[in-house]
Protein backbone atom coordinates (compact mmCIF):
# COMPACT_ATOMS: atom_id res chain seq x y z
CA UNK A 1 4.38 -11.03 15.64
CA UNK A 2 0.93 -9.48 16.48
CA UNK A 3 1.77 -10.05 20.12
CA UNK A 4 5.09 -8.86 19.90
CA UNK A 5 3.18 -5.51 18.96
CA UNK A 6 0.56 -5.18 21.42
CA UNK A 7 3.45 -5.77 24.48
CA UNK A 8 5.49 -3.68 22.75
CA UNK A 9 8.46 -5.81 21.42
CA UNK A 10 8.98 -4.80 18.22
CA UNK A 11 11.30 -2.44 16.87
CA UNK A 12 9.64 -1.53 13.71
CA UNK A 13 8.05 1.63 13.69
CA UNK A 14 5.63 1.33 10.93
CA UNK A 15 4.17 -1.64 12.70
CA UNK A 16 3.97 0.50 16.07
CA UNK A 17 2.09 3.04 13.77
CA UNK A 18 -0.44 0.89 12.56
CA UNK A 19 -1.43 -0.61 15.89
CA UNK A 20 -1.85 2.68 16.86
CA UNK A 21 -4.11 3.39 14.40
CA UNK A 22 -5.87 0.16 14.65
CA UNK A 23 -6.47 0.69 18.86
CA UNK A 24 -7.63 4.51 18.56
CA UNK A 25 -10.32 3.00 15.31
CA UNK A 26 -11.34 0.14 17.78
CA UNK A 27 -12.11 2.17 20.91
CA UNK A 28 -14.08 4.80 18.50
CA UNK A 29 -15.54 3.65 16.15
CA UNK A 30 -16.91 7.49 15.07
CA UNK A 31 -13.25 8.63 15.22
CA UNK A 32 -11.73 10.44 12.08
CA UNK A 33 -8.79 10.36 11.49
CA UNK A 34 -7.53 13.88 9.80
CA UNK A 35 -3.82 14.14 10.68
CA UNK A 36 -3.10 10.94 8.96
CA UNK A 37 -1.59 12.81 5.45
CA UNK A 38 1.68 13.59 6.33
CA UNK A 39 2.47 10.30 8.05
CA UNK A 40 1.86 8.07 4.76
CA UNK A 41 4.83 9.77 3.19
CA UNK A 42 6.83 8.83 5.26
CA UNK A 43 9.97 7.02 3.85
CA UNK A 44 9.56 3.90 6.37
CA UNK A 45 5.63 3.36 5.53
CA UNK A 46 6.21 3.70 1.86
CA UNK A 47 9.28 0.93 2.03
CA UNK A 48 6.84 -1.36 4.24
CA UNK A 49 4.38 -0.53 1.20
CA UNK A 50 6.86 -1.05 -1.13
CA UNK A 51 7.75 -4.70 0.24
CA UNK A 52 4.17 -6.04 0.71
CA UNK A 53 3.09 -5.39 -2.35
CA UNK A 54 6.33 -6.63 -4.17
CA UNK A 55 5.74 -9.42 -1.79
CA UNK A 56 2.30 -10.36 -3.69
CA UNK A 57 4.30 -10.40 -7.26
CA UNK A 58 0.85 -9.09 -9.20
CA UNK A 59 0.87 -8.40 -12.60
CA UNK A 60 1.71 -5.53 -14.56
CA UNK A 61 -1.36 -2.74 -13.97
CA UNK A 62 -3.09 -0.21 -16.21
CA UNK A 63 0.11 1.47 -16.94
CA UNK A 64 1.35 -1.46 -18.47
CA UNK A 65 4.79 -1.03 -15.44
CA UNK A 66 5.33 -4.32 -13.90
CA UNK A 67 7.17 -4.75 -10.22
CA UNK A 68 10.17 -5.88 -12.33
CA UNK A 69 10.95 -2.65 -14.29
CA UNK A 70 9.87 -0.80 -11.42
CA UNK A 71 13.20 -3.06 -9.40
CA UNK A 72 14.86 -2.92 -12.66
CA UNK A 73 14.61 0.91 -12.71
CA UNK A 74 15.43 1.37 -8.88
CA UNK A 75 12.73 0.83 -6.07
CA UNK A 76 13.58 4.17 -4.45
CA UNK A 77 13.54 6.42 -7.01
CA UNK A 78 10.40 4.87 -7.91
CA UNK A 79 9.32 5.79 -3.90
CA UNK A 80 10.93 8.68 -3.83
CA UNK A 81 8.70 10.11 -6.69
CA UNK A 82 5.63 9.05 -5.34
CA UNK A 83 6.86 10.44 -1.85
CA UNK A 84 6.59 13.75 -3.72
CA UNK A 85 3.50 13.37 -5.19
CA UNK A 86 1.82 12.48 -1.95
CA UNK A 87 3.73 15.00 0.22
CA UNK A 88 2.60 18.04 -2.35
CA UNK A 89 -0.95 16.49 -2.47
CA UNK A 90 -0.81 15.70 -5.77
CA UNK A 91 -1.20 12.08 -6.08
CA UNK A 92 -3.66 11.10 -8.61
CA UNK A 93 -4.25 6.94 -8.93
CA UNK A 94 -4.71 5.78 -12.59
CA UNK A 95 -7.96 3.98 -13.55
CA UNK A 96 -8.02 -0.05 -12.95
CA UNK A 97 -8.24 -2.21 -15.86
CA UNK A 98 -10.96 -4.90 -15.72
CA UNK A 99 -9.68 -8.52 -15.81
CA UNK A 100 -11.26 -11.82 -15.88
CA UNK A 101 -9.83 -14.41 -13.90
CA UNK A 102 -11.48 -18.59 -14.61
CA UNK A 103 -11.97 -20.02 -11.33
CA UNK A 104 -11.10 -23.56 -10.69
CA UNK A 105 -15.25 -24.27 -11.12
CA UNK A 106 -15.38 -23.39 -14.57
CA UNK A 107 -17.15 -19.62 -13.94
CA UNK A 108 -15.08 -16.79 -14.79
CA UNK A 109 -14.49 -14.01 -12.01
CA UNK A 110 -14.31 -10.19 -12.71
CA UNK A 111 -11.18 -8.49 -11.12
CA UNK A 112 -9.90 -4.77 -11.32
CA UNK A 113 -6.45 -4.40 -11.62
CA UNK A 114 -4.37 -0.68 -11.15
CA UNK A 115 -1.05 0.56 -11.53
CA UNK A 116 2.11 -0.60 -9.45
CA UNK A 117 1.63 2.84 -7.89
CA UNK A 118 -1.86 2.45 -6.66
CA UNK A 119 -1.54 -0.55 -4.40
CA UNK A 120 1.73 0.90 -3.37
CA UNK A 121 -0.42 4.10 -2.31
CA UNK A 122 -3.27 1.85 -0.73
CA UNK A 123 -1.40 -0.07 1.52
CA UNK A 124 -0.23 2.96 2.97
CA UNK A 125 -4.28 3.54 3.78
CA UNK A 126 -5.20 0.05 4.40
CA UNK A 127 -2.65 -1.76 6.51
């Protein structure tokens, strides 16, 4: 699929974004990107959002909303509110809750887990 991309082949338009983004970072590496706000609220990057992190099937977050009652409740009202909240700047991400996860060696690992929201909201940063 990543080849597909870089000759052009693919139809989706949130992947064109991102390799965009990800050629303009590599040639600069002191580039800033300031324009970038209005684009992550964009209906088509919030559904790609939407299905990679349903995708991953992680527990419920801080808020105590799980990806089920979030799918139970309707996925795009659920986007369609946070579309708002980023498009009037007013997105603000809950604090992560602090789980530990026993690793297969015995030790016990320290993990932060957030809201449904937030990962929604950071994979629309972090593609």
């Amino acid at each position: 699929m990543a080849n597909d991309v870089q000759r052009g082949r693919v139809d989706d338009p949130t992947r064109v974004f991102q390799r965009k983004l990800y050629r303009a970072a590599k040639q600069s590496r002191d580039r800033r990107f300031h324009a970038l706000y209005d684009k992550v609220h964009r209906a088509d990057i919030l559904w790609r959002a939407w299905t990679e992190v349903a995708r991953n099937r992680g527990a419920a977050g801080v808020d105590e909303v799980s990806i089920e009652a979030i799918e139970e409740q309707g996925v795009a009202a659920f986007l369609s509110e946070l579309r708002e909240e980023l498009a009037r700047e007013r997105y603000q991400p809950l604090p992560v809750r602090r789980v530990t996860i026993p690793h297969m060696t015995g030790s016990d690992g320290r993990r932060r887990k957030s809201a449904v929201l937030r990962p929604v909201a950071m994979r629309l940063h972090c593609p």
